[in-house]
N, C-alpha and C. Protein backbone atom coordinates (compact mmCIF):
# COMPACT_ATOMS: atom_id res chain seq x y z
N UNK A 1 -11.59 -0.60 1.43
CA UNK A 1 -12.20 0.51 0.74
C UNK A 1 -12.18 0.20 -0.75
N UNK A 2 -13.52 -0.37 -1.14
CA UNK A 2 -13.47 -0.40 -2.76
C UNK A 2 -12.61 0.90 -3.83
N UNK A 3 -12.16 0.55 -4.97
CA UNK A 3 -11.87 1.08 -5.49
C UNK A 3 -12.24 1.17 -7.14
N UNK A 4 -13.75 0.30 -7.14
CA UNK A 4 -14.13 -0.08 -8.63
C UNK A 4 -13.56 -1.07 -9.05
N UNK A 5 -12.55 -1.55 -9.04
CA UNK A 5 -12.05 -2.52 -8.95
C UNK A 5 -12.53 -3.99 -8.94
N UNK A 6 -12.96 -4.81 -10.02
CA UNK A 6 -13.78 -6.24 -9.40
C UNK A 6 -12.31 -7.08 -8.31
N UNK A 7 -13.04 -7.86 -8.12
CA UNK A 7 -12.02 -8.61 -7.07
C UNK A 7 -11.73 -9.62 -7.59
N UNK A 8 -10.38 -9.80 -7.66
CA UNK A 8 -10.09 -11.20 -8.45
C UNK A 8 -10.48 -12.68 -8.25
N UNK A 9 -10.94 -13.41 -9.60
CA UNK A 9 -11.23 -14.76 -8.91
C UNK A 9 -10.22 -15.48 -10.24
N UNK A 10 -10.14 -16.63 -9.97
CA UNK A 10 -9.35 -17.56 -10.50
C UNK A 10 -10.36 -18.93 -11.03
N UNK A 11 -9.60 -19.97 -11.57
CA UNK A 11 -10.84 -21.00 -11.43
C UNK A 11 -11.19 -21.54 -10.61
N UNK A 12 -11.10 -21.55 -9.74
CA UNK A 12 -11.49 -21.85 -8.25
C UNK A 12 -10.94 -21.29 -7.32
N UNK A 13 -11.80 -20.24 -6.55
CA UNK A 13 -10.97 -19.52 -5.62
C UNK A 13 -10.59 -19.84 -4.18
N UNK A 14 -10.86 -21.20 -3.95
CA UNK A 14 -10.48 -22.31 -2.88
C UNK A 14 -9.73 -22.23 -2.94
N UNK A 15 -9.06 -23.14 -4.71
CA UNK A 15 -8.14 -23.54 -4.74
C UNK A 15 -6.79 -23.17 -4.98
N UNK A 16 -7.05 -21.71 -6.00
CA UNK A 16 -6.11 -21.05 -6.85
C UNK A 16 -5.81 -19.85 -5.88
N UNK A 17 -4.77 -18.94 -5.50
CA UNK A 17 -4.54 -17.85 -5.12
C UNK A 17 -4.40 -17.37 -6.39
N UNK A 18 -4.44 -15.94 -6.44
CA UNK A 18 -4.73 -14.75 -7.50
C UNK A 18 -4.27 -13.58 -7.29
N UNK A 19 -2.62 -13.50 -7.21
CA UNK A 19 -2.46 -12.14 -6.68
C UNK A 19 -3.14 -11.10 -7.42
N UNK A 20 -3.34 -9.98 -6.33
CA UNK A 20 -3.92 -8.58 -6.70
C UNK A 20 -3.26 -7.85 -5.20
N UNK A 21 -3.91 -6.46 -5.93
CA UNK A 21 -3.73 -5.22 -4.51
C UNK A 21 -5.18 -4.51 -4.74
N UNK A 22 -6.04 -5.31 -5.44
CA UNK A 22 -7.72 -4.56 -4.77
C UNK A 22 -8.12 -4.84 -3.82
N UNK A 23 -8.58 -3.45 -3.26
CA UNK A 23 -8.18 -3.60 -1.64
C UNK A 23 -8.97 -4.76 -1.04
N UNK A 24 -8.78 -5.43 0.34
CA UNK A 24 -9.66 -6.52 1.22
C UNK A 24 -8.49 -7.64 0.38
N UNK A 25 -7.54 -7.66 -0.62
CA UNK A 25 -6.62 -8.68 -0.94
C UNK A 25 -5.49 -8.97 0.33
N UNK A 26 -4.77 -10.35 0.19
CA UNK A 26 -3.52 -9.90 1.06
C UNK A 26 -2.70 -9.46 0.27
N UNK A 27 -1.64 -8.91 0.88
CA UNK A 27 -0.27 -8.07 0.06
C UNK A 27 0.14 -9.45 -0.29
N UNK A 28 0.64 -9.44 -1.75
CA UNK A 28 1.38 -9.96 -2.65
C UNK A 28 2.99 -10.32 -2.25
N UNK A 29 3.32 -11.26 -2.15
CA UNK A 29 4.93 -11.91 -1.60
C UNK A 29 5.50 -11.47 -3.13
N UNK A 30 6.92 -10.29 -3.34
CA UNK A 30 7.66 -10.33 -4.04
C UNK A 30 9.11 -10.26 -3.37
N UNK A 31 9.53 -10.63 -3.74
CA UNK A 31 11.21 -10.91 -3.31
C UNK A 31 12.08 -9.39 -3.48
N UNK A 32 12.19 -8.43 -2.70
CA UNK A 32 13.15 -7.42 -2.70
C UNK A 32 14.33 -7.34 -2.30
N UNK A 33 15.05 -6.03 -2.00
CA UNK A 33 16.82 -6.23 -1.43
C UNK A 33 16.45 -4.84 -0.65
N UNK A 34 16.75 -4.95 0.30
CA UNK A 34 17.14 -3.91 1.53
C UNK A 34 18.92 -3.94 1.64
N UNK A 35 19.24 -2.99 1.16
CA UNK A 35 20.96 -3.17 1.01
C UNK A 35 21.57 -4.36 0.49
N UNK A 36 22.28 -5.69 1.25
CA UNK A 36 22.30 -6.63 0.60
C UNK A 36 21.28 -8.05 1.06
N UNK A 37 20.84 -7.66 2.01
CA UNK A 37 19.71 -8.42 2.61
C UNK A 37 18.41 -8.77 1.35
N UNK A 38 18.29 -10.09 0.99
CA UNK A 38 16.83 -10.38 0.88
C UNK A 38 15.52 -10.36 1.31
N UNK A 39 14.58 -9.34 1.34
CA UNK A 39 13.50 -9.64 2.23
C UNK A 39 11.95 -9.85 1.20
N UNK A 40 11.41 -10.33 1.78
CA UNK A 40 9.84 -10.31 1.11
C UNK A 40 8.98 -9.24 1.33
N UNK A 41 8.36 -9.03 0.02
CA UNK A 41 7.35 -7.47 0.22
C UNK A 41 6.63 -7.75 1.81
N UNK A 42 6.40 -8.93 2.08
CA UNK A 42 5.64 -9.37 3.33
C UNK A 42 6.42 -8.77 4.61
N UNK A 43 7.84 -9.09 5.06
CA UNK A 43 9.00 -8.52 5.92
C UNK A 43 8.96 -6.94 5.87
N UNK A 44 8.31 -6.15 4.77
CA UNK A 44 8.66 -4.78 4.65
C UNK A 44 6.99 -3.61 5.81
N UNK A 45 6.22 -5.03 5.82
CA UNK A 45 4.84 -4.42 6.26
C UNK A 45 4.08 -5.08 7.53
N UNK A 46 3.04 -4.82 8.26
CA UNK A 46 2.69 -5.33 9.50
C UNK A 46 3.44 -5.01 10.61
N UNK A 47 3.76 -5.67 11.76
CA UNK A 47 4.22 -4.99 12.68
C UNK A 47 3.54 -4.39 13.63
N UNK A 48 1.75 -5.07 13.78
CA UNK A 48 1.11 -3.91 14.65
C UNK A 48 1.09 -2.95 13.98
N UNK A 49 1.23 -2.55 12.39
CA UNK A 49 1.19 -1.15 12.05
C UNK A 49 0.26 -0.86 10.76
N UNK A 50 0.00 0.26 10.41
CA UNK A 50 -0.29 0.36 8.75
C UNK A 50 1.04 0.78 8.22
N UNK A 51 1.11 0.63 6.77
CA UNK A 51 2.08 0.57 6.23
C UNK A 51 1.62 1.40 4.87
N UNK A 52 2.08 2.27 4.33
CA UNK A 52 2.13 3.36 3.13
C UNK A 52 3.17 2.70 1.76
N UNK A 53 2.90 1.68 0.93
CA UNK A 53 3.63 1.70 0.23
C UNK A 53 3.57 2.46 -1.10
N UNK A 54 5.06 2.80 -1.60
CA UNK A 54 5.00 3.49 -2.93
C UNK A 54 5.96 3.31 -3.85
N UNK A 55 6.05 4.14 -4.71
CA UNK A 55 7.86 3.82 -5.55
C UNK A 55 8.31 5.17 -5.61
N UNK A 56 8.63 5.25 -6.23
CA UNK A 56 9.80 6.94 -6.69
C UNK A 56 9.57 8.02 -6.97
N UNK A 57 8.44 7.76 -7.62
CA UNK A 57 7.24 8.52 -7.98
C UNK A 57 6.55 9.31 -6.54
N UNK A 58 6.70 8.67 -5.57
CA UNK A 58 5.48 8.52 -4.59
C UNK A 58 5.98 9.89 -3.07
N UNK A 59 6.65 10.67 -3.75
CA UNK A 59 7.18 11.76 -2.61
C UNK A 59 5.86 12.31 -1.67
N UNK A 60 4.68 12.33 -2.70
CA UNK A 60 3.64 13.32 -2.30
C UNK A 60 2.98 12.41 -1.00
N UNK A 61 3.01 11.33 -2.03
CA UNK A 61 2.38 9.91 -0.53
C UNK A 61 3.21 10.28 0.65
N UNK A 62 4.45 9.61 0.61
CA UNK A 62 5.46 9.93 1.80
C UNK A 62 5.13 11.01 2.55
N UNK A 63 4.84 12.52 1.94
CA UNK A 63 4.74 13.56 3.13
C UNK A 63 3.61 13.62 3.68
N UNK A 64 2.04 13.30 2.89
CA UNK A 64 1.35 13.28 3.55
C UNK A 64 0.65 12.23 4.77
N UNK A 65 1.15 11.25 4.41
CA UNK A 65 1.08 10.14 5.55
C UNK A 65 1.87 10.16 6.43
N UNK A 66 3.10 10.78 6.51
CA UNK A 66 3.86 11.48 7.63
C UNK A 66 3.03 12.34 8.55
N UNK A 67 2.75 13.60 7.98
CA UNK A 67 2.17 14.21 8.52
C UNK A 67 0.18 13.44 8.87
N UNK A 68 -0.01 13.01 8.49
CA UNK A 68 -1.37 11.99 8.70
C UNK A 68 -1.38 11.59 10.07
N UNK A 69 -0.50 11.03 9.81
CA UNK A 69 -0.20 10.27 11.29
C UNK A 69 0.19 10.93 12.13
N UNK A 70 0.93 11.64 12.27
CA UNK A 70 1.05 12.66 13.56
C UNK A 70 -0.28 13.42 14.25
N UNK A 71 -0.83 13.80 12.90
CA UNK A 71 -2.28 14.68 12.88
C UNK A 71 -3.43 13.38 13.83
N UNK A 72 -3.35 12.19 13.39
CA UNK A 72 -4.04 11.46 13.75
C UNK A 72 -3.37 10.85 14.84
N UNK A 73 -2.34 10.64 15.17
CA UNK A 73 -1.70 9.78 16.08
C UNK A 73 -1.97 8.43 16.18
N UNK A 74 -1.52 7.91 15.17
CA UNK A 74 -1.18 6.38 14.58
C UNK A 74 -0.32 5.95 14.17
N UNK A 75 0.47 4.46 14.85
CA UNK A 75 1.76 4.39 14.48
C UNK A 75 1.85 3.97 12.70
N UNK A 76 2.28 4.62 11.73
CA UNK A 76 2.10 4.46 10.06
C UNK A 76 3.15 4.60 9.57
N UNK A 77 3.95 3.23 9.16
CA UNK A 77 5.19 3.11 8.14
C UNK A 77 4.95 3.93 6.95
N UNK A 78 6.15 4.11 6.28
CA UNK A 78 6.06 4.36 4.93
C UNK A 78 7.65 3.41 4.44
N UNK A 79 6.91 2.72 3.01
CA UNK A 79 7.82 2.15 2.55
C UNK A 79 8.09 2.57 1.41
N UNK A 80 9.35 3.21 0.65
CA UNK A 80 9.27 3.41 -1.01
C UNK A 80 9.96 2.46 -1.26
N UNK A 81 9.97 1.67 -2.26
CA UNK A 81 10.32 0.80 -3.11
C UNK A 81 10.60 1.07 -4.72
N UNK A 82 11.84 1.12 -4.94
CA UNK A 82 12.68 1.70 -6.38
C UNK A 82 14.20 1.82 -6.16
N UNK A 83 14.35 2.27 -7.25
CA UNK A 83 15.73 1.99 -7.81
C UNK A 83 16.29 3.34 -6.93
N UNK A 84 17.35 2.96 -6.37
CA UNK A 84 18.09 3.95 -5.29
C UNK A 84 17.61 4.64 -3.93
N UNK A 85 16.60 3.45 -3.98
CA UNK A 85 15.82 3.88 -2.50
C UNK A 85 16.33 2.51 -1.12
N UNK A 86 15.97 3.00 0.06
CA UNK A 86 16.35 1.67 0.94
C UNK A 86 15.79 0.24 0.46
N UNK A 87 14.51 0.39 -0.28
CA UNK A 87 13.93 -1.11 -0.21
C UNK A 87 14.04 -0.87 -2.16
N UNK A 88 15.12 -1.85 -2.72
CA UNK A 88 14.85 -1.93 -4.34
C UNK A 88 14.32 -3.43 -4.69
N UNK A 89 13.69 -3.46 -6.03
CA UNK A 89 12.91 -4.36 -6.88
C UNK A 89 13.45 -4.89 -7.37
N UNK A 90 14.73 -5.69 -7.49
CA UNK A 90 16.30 -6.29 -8.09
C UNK A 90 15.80 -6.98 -9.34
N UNK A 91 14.16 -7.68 -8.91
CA UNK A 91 13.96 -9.36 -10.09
C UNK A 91 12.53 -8.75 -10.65
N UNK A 92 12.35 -7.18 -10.47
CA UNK A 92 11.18 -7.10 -11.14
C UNK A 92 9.82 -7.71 -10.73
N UNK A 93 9.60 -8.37 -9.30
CA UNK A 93 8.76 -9.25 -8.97
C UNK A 93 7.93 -8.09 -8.36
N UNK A 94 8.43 -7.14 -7.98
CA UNK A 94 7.30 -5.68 -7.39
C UNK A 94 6.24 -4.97 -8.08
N UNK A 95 7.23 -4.51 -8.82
CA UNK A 95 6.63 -4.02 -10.61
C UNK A 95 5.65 -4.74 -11.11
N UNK A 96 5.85 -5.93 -10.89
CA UNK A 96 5.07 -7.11 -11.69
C UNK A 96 3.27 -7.20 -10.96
N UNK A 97 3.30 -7.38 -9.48
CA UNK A 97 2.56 -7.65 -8.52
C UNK A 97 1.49 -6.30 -8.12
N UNK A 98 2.00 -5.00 -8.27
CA UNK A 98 1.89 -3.85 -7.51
C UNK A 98 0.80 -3.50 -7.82
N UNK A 99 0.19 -3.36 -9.32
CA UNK A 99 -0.71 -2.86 -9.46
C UNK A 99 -1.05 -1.38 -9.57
N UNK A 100 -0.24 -0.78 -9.54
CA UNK A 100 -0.03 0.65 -9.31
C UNK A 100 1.11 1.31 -9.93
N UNK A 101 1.16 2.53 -10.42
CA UNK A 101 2.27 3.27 -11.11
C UNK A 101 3.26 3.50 -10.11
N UNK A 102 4.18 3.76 -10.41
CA UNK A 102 5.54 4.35 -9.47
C UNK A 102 4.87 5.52 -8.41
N UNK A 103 4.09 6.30 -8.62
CA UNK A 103 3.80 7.60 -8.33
C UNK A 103 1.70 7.39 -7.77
N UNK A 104 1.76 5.66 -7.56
CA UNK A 104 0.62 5.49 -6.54
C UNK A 104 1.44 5.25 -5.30
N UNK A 105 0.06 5.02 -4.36
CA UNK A 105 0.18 3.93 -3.53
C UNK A 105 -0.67 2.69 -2.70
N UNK A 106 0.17 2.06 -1.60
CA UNK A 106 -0.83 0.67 -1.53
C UNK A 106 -1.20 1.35 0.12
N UNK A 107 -2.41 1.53 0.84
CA UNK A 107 -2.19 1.55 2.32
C UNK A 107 -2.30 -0.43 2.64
N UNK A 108 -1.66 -0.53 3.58
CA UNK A 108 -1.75 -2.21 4.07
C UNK A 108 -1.87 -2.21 5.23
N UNK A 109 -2.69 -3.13 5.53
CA UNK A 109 -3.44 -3.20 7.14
C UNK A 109 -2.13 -3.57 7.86
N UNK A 110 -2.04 -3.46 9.34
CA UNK A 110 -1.24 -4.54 10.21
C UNK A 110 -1.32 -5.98 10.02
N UNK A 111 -2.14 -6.18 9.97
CA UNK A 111 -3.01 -7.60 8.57
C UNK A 111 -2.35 -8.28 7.98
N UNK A 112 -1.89 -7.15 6.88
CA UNK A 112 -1.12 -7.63 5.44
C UNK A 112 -2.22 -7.39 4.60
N UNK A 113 -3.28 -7.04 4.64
CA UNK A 113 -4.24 -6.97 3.47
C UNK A 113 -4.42 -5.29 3.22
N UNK A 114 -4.69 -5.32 1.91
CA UNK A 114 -4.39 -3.67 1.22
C UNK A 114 -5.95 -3.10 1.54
N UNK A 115 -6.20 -2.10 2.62
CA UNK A 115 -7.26 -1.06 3.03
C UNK A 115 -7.64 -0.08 1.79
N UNK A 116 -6.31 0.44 0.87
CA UNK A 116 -6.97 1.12 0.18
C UNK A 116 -5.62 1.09 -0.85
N UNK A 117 -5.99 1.91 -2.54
CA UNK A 117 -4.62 2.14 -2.98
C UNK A 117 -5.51 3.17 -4.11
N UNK A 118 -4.51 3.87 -4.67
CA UNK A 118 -4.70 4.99 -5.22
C UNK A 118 -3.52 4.48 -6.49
N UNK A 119 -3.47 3.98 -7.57
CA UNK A 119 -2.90 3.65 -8.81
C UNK A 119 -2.15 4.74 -9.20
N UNK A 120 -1.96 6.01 -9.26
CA UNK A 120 -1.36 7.30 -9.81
C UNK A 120 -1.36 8.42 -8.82
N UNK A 121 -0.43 9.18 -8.47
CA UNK A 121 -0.80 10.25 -8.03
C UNK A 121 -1.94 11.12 -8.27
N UNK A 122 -2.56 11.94 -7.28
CA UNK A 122 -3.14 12.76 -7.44
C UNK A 122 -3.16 14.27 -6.94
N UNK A 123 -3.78 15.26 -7.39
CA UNK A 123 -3.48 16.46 -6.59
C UNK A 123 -3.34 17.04 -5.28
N UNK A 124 -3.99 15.88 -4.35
CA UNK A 124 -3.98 16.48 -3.14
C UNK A 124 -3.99 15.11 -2.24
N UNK A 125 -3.09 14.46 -2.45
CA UNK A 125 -2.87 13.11 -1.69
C UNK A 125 -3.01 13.46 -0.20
N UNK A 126 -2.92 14.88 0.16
CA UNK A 126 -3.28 14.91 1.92
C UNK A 126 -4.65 14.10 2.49
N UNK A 127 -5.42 15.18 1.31
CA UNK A 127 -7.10 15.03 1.55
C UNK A 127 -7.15 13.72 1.70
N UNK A 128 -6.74 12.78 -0.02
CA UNK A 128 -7.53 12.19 -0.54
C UNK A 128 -6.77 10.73 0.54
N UNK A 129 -5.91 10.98 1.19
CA UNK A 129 -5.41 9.57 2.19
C UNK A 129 -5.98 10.28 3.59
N UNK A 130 -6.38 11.29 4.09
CA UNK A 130 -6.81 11.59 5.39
C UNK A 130 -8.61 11.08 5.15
N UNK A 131 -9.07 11.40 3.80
CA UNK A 131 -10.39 10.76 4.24
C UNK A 131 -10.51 8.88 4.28
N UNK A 132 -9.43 8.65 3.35
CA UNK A 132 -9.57 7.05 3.33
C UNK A 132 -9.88 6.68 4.43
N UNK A 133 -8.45 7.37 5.41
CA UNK A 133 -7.56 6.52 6.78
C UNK A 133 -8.87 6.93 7.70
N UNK A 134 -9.59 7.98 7.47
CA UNK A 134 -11.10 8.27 8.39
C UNK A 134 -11.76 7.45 8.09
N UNK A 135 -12.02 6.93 6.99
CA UNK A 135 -13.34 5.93 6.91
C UNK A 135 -12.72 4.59 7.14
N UNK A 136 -11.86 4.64 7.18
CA UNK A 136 -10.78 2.92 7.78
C UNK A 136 -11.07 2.67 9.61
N UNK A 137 -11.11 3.81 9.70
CA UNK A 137 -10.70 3.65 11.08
C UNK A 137 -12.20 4.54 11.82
N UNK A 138 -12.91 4.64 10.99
CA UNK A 138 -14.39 4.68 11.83
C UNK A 138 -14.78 6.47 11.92
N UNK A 139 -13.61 7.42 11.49
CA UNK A 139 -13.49 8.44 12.12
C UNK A 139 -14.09 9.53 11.29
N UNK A 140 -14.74 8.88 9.97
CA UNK A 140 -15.44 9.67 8.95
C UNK A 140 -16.24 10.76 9.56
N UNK A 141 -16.73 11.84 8.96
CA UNK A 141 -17.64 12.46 9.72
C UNK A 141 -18.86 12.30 8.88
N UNK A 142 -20.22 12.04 9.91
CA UNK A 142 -21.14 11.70 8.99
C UNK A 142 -21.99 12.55 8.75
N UNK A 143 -22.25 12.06 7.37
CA UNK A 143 -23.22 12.72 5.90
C UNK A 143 -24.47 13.11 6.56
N UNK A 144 -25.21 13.70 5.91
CA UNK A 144 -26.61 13.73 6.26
C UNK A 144 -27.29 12.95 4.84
């Protein structure tokens, strides 16, 4: 799901990878800590699943993709990522990669590639992630 966003190229996009999180990218490898465990942003997502990532900021994400998914009946992680949460950013390599404020978020395919992301909160993160996850998944209702 575009987001205005150009899509990154490098000097050769054969050759060079280019991290980003505009969406149709893959998720970005940063090195996190799950308690004292090392894992990669990669280990935190997939699974046969979509995955909701956010940071600290990101409460509003969390409830409504909870409830999303029930409403829709789809199996849908949510991951927060920050300081005093299960999954923290120890080397700054999250922050760095994310693309997004504390208080966005990334949706990520079962894939690993980012479907959609929203950079900042907004007022009604129910709506505005129930129409994404509809037009992701075919279930839009159509326009005239």
């Amino acid at each position: 799901m575009p987001d205005g966003a150009p899509f990154p190229s490098g000097e050769d996009a054969a050759l060079f990878y280019v991290a980003s999180t505009v969406p149709g990218s893959p998720l970005s490898h940063a090195w996190l800590a799950r308690g004292t465990e090392t894992i990669s942003s990669l280990d935190a997502v997939g699974r046969g699943r979509f995955t909701l990532l956010t940071g600290i900021g990101g409460a509003t994400w969390t409830v409504a993709a909870q409830e999303l998914a029930s409403h829709l009946g789809i199996p849908l992680d949510v991951v927060s990522i920050g300081p005093g949460l299960a999954i923290e950013d120890p080397y700054g390599e999250w922050a760095h990669v994310r693309e997004i404020a504390e208080d966005g978020c990334l949706l990520v395919r079962p894939d690993r590639h980012i479907a959609f992301r929203a950079r900042h909160a907004v007022d009604d993160p129910a709506t505005v992630l129930s129409d994404a996850f509809r037009r992701l998944l075919g279930r839009a209702p159509h326009r005239a």
